[in-house]
PDB file of N, CA and C in Angstrom:
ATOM      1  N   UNK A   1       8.472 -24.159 -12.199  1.00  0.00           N
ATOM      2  CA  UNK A   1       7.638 -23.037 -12.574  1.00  0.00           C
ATOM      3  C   UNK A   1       7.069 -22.345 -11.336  1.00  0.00           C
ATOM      4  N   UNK A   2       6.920 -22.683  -9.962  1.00  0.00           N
ATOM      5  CA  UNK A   2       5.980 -22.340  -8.921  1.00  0.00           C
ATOM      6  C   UNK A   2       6.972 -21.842  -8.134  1.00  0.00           C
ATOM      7  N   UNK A   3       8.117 -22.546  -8.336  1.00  0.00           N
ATOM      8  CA  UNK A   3       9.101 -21.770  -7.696  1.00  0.00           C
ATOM      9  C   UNK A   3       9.788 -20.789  -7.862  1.00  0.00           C
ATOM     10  N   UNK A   4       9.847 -20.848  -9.485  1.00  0.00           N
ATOM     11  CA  UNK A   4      10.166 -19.243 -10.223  1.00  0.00           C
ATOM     12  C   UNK A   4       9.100 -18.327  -9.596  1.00  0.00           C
ATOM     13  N   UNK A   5       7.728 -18.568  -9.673  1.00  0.00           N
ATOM     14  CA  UNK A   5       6.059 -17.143  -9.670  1.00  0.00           C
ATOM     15  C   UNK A   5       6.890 -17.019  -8.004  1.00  0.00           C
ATOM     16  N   UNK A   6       7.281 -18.589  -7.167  1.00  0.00           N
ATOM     17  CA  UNK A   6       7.121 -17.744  -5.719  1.00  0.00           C
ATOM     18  C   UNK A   6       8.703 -16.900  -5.573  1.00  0.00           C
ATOM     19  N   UNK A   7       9.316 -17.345  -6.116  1.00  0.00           N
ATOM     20  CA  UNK A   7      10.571 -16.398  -6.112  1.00  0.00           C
ATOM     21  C   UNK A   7      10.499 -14.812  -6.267  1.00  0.00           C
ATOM     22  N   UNK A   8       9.380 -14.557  -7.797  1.00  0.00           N
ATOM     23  CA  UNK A   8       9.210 -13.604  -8.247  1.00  0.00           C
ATOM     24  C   UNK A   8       8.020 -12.581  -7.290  1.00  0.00           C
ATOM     25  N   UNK A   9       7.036 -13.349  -6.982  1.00  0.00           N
ATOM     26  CA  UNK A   9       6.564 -12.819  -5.772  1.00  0.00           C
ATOM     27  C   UNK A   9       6.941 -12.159  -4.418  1.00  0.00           C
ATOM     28  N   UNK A  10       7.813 -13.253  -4.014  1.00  0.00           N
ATOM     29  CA  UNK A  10       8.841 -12.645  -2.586  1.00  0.00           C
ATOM     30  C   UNK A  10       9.193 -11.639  -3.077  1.00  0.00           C
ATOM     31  N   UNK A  11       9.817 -11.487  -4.265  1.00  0.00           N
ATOM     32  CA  UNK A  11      10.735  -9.793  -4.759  1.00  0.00           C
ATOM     33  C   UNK A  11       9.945  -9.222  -4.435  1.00  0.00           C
ATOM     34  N   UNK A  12       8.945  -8.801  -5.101  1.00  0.00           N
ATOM     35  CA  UNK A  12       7.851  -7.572  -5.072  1.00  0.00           C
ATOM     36  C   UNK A  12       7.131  -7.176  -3.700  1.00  0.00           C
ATOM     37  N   UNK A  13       7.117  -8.498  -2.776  1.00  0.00           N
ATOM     38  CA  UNK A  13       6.421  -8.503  -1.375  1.00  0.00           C
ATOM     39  C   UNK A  13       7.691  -7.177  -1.152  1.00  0.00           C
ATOM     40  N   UNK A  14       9.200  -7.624  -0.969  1.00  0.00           N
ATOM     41  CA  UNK A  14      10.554  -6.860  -0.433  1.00  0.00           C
ATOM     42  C   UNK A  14      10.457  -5.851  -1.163  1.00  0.00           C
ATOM     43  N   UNK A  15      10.314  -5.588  -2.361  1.00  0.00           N
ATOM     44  CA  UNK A  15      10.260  -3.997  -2.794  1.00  0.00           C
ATOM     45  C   UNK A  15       9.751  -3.830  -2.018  1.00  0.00           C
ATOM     46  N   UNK A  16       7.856  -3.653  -2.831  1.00  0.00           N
ATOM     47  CA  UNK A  16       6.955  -3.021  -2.017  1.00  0.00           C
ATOM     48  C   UNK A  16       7.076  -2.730  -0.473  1.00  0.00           C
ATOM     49  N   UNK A  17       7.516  -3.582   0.574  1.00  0.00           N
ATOM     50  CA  UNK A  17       7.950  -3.021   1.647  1.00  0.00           C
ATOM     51  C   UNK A  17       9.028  -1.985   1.839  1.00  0.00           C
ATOM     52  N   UNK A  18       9.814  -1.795   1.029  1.00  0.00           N
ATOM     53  CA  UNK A  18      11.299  -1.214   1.145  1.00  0.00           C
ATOM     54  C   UNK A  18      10.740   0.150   0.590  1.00  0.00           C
ATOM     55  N   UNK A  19      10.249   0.313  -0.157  1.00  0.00           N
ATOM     56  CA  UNK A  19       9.310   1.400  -1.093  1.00  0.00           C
ATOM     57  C   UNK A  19       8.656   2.210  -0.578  1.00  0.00           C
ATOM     58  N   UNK A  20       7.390   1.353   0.322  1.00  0.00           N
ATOM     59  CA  UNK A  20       6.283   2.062   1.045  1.00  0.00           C
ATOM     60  C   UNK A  20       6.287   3.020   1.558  1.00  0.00           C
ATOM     61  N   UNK A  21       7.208   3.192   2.812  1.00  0.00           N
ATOM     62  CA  UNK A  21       7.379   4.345   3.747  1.00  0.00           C
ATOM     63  C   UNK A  21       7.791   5.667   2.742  1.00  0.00           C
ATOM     64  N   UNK A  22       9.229   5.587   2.155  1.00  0.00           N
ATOM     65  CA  UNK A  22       9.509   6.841   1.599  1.00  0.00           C
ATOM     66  C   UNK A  22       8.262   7.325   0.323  1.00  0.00           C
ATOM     67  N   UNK A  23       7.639   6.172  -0.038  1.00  0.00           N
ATOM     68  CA  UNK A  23       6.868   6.697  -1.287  1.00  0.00           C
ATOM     69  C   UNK A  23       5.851   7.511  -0.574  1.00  0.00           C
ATOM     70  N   UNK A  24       4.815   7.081   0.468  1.00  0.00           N
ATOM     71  CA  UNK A  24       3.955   7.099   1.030  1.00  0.00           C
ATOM     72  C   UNK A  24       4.195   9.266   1.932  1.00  0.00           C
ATOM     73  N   UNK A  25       5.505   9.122   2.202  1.00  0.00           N
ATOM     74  CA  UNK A  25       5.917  10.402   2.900  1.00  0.00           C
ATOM     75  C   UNK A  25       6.126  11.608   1.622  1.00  0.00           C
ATOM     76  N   UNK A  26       6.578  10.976   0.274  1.00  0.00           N
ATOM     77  CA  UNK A  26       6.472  11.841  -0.842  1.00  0.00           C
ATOM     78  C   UNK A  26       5.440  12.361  -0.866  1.00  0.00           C
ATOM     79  N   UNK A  27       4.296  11.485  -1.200  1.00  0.00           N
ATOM     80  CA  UNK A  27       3.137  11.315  -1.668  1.00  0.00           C
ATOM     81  C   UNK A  27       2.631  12.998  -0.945  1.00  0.00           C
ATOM     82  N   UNK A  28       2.874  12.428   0.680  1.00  0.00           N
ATOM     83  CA  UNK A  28       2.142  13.162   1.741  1.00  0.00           C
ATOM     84  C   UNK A  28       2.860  14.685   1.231  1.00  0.00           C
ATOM     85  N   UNK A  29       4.072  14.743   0.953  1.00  0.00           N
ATOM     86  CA  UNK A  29       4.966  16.278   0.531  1.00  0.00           C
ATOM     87  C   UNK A  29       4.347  16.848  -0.208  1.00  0.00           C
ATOM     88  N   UNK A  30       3.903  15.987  -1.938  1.00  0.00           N
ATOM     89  CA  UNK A  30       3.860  16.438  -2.749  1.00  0.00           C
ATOM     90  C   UNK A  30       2.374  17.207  -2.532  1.00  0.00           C
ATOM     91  N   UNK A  31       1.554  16.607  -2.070  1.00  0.00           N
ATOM     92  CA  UNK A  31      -0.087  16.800  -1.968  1.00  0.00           C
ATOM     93  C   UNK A  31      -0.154  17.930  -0.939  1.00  0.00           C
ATOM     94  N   UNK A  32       0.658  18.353   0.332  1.00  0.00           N
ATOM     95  CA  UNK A  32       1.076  19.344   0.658  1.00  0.00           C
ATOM     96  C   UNK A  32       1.093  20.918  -0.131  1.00  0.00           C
ATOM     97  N   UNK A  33       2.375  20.767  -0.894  1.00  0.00           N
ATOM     98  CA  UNK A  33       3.214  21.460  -1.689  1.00  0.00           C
ATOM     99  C   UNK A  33       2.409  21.888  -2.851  1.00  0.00           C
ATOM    100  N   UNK A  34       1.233  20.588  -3.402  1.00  0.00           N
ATOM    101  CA  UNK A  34       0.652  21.573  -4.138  1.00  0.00           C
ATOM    102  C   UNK A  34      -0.456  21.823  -3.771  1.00  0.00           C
ATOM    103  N   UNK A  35      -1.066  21.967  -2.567  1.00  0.00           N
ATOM    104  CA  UNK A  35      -2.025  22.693  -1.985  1.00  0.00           C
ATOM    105  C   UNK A  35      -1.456  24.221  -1.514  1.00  0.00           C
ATOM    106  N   UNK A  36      -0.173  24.127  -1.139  1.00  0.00           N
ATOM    107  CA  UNK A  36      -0.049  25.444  -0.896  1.00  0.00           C
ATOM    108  C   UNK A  36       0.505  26.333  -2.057  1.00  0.00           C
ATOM    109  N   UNK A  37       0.935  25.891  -3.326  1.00  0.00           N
ATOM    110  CA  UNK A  37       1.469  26.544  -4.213  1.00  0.00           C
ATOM    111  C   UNK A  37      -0.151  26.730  -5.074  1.00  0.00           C
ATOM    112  N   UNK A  38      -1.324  25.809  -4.737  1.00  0.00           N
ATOM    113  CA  UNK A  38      -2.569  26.415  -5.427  1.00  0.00           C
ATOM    114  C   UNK A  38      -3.312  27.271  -4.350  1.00  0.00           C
ATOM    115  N   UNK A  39      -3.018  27.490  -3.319  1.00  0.00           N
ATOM    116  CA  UNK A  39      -3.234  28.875  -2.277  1.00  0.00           C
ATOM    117  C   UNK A  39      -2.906  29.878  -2.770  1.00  0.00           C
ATOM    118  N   UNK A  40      -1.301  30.248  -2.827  1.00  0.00           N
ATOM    119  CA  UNK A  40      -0.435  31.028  -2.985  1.00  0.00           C
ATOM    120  C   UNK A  40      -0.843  31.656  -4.819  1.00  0.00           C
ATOM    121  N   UNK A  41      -1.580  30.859  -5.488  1.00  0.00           N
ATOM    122  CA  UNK A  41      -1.445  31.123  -7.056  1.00  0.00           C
ATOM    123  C   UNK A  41      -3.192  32.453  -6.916  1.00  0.00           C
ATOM    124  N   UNK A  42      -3.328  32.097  -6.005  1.00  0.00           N
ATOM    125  CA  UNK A  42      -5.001  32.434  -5.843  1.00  0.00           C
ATOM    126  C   UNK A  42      -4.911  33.921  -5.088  1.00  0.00           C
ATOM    127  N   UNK A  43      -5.258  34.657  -5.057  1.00  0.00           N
ATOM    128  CA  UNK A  43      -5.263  35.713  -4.544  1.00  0.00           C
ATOM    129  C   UNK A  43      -6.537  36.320  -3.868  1.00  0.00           C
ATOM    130  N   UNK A  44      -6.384  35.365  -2.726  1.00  0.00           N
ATOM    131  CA  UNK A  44      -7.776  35.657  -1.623  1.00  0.00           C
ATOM    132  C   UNK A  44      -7.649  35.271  -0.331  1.00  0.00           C
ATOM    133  N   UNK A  45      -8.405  35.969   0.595  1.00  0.00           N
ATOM    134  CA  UNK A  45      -8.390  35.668   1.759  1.00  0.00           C
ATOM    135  C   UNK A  45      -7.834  34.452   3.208  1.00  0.00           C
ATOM    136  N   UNK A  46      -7.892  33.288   1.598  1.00  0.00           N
ATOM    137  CA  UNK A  46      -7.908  31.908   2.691  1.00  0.00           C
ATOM    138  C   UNK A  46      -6.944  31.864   2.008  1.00  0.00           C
ATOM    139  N   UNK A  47      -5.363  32.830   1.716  1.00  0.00           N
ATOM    140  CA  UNK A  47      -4.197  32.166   1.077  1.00  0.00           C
ATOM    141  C   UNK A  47      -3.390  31.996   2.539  1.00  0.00           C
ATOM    142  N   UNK A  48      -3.658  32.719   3.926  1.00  0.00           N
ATOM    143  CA  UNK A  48      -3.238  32.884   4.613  1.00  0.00           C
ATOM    144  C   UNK A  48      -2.693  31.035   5.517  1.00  0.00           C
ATOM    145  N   UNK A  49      -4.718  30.465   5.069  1.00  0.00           N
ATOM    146  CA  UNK A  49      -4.882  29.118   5.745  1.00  0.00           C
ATOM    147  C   UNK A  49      -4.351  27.978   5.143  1.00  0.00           C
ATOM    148  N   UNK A  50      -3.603  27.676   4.321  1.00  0.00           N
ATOM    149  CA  UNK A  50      -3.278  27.248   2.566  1.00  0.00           C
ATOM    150  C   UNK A  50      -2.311  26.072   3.975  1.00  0.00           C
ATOM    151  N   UNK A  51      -1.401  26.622   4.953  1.00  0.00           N
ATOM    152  CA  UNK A  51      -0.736  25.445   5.462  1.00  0.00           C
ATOM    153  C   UNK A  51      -1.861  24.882   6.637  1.00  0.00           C
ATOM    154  N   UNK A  52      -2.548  25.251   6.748  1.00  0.00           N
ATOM    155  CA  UNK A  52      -3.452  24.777   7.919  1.00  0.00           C
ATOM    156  C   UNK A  52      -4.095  23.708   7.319  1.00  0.00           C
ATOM    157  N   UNK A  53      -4.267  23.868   5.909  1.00  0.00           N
ATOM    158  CA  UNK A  53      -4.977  22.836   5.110  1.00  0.00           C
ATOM    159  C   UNK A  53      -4.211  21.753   4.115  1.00  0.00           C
ATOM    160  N   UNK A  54      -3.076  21.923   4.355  1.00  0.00           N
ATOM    161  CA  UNK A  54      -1.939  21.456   4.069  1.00  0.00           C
ATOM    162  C   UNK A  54      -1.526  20.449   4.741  1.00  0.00           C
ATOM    163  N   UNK A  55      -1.821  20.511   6.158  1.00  0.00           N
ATOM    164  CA  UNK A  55      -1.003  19.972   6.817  1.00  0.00           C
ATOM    165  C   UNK A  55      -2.028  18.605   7.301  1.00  0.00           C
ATOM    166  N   UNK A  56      -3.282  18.682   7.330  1.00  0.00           N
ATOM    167  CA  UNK A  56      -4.010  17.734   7.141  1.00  0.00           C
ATOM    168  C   UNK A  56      -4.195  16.463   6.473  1.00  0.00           C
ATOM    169  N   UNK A  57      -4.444  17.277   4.936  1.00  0.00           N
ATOM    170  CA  UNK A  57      -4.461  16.880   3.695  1.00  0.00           C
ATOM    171  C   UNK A  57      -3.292  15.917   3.292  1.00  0.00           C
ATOM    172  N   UNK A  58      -2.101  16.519   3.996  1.00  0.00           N
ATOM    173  CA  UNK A  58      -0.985  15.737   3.436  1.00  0.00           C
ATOM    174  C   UNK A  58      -0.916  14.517   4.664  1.00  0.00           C
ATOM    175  N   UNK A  59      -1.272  14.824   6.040  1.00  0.00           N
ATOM    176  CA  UNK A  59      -1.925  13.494   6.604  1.00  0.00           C
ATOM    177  C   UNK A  59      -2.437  12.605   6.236  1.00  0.00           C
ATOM    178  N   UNK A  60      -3.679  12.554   5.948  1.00  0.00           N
ATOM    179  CA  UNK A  60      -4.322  12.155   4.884  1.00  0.00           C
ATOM    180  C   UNK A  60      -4.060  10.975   3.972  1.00  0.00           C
ATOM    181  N   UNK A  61      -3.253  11.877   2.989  1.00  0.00           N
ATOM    182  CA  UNK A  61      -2.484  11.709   1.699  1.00  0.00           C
ATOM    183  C   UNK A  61      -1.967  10.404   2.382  1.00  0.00           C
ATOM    184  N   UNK A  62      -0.767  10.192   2.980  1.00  0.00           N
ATOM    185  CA  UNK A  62       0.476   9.274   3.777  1.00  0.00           C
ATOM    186  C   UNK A  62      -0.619   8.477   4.112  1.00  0.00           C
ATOM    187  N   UNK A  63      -1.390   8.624   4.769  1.00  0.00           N
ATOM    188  CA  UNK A  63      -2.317   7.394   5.832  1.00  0.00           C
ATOM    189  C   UNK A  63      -2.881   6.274   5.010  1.00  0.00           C
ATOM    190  N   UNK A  64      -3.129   6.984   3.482  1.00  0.00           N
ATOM    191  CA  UNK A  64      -3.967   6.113   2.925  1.00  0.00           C
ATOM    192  C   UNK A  64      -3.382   5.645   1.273  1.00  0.00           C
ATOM    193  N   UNK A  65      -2.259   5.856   1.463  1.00  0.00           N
ATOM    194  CA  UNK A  65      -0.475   5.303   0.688  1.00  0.00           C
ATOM    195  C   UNK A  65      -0.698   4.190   1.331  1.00  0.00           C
ATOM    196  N   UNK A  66      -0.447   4.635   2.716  1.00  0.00           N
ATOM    197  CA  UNK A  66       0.675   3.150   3.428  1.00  0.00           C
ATOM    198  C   UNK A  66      -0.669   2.542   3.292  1.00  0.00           C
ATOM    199  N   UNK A  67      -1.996   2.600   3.769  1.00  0.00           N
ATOM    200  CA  UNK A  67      -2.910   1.851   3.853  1.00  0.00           C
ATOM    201  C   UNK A  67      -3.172   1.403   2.225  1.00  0.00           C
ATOM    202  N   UNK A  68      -3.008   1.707   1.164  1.00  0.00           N
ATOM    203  CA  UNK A  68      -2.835   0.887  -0.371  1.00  0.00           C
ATOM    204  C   UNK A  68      -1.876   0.062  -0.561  1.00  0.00           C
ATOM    205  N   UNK A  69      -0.709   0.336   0.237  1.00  0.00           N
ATOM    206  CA  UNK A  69       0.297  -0.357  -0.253  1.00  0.00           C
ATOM    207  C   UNK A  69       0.711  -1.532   0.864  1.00  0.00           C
ATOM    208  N   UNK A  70      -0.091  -1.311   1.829  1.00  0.00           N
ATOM    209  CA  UNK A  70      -0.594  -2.479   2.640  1.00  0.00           C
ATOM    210  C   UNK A  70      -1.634  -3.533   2.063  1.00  0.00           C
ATOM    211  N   UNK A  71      -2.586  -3.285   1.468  1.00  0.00           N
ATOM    212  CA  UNK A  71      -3.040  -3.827   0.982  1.00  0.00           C
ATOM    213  C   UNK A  71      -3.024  -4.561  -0.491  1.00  0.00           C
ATOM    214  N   UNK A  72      -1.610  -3.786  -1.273  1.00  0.00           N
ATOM    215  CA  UNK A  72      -1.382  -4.655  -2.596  1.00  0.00           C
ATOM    216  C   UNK A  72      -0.416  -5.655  -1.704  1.00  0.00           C
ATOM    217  N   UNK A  73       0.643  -5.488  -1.058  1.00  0.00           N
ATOM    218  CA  UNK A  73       1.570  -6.128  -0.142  1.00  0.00           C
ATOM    219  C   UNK A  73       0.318  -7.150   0.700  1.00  0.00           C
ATOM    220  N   UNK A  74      -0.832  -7.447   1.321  1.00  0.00           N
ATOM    221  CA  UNK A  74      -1.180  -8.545   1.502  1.00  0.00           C
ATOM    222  C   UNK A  74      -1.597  -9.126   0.294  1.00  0.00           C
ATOM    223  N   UNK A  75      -2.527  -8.614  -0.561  1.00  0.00           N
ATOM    224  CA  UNK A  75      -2.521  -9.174  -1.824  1.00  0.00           C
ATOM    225  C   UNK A  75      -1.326 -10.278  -2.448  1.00  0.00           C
ATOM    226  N   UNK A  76      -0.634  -9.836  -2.792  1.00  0.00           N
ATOM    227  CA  UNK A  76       0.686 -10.465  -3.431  1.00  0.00           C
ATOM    228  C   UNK A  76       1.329 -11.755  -1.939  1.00  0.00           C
ATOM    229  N   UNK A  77       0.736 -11.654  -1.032  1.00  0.00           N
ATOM    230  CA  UNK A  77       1.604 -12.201   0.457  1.00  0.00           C
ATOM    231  C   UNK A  77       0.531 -13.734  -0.018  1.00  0.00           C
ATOM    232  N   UNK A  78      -0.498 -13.256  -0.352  1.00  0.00           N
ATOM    233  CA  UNK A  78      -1.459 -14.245   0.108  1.00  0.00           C
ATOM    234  C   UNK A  78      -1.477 -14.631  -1.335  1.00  0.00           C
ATOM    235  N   UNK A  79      -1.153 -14.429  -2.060  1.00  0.00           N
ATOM    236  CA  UNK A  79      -0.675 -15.694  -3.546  1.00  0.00           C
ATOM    237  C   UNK A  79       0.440 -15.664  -3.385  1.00  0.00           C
ATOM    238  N   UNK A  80       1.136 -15.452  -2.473  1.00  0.00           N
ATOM    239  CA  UNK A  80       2.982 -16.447  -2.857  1.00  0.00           C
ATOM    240  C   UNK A  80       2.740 -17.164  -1.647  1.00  0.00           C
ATOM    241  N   UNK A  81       1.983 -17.094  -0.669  1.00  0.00           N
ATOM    242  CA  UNK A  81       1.053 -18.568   0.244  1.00  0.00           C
ATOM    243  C   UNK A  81       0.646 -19.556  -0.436  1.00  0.00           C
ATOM    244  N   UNK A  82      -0.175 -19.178  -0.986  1.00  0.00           N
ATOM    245  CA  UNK A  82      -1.178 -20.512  -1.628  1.00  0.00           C
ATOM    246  C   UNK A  82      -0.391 -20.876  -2.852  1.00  0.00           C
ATOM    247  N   UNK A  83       0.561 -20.276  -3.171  1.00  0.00           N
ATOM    248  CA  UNK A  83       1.615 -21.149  -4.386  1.00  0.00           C
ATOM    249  C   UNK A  83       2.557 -22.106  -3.183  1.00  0.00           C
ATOM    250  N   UNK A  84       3.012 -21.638  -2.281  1.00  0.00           N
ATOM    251  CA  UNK A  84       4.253 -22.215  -1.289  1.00  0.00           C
ATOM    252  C   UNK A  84       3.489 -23.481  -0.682  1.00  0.00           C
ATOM    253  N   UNK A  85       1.994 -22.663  -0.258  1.00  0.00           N
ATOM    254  CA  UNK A  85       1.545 -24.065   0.737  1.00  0.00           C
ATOM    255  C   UNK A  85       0.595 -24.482   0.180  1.00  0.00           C
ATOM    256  N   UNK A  86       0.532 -25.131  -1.218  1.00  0.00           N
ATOM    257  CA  UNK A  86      -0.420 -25.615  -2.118  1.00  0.00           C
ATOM    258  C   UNK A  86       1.064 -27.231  -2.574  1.00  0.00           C
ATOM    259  N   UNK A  87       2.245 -26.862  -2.579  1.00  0.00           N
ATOM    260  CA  UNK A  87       2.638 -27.853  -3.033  1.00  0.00           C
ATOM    261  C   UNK A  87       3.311 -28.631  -1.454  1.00  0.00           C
ATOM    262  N   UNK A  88       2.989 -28.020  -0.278  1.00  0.00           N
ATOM    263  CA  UNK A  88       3.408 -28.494   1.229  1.00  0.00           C
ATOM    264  C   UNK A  88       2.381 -29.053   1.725  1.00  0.00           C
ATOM    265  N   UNK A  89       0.889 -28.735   1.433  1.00  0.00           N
ATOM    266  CA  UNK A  89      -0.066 -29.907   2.377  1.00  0.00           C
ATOM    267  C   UNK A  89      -0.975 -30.515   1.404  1.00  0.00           C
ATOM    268  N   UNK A  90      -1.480 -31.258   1.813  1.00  0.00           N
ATOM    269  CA  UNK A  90      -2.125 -32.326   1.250  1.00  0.00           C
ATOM    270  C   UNK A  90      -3.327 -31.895   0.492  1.00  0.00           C
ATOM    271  N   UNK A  91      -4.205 -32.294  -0.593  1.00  0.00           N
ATOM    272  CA  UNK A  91      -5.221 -31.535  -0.191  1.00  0.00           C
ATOM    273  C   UNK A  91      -6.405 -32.399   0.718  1.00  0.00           C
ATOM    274  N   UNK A  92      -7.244 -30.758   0.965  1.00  0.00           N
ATOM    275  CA  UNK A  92      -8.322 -31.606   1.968  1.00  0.00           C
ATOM    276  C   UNK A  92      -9.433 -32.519   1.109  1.00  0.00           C
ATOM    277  N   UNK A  93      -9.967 -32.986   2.256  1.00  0.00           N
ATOM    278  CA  UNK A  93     -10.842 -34.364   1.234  1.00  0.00           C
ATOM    279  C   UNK A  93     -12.063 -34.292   2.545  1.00  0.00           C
ATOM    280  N   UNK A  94     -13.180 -34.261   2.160  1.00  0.00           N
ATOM    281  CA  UNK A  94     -14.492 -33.972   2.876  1.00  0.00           C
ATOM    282  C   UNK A  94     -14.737 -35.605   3.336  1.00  0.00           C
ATOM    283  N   UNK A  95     -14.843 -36.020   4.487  1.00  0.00           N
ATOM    284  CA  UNK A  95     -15.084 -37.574   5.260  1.00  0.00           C
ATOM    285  C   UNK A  95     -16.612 -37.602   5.522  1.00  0.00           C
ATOM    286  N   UNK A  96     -17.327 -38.336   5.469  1.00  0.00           N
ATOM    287  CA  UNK A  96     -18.751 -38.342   6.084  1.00  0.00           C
ATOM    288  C   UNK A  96     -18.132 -39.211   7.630  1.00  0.00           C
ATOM    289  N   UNK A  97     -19.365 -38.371   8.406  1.00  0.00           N
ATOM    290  CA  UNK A  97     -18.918 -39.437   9.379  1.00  0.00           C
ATOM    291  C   UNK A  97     -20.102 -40.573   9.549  1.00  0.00           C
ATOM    292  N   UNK A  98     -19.217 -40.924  10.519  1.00  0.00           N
ATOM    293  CA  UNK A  98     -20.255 -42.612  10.644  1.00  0.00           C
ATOM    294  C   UNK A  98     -20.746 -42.525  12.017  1.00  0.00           C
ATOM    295  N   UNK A  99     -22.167 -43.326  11.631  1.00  0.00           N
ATOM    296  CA  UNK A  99     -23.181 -43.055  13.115  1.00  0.00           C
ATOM    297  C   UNK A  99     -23.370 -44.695  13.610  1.00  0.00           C
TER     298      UNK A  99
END
């Protein structure tokens, strides 16, 4: 059974890595694309700045993808650990010492 959850775990660690980058660069496109297509819909002054604010935003956007999907990816790293090295060491046992 522990070896099936850590089997099934490793998968998702390898998606999620394989995933990240291109999702994370969408992400950054899409949030782009519709900042400037809600510029462009608007008919005012700051339609001019629409990529100036674009180009930030979709910074942004990417930085804090990869930084989520870094963090479900340690998530999931650190329970297919403690399933792997829960049946490899011993457990600990608290000693008093002696005086």
């Amino acid at each position: 059974m522990e070896s099936e959850r850590s089997d099934r775990l490793a998968l998702r660690v390898r998606i999620l890595d394989r995933v990240r980058r291109p999702a994370a660069i969408a992400a950054a496109i899409l949030a782009g694309i519709s900042i400037i297509g809600s510029f462009d819909a608007v008919q005012s002054e700051l339609r001019d700045y629409a990529i100036l604010l674009a180009i930030p935003l979709g910074t942004a956007t990417w930085w804090l993808t990869e930084v989520v999907f870094g963090a479900v990816i340690a998530v999931i790293e650190t329970t297919h650990h403690r399933i792997v090295a829960s049946s490899i060491l011993p457990v600990a046992t608290l000693r008093r010492r002696r005086r």
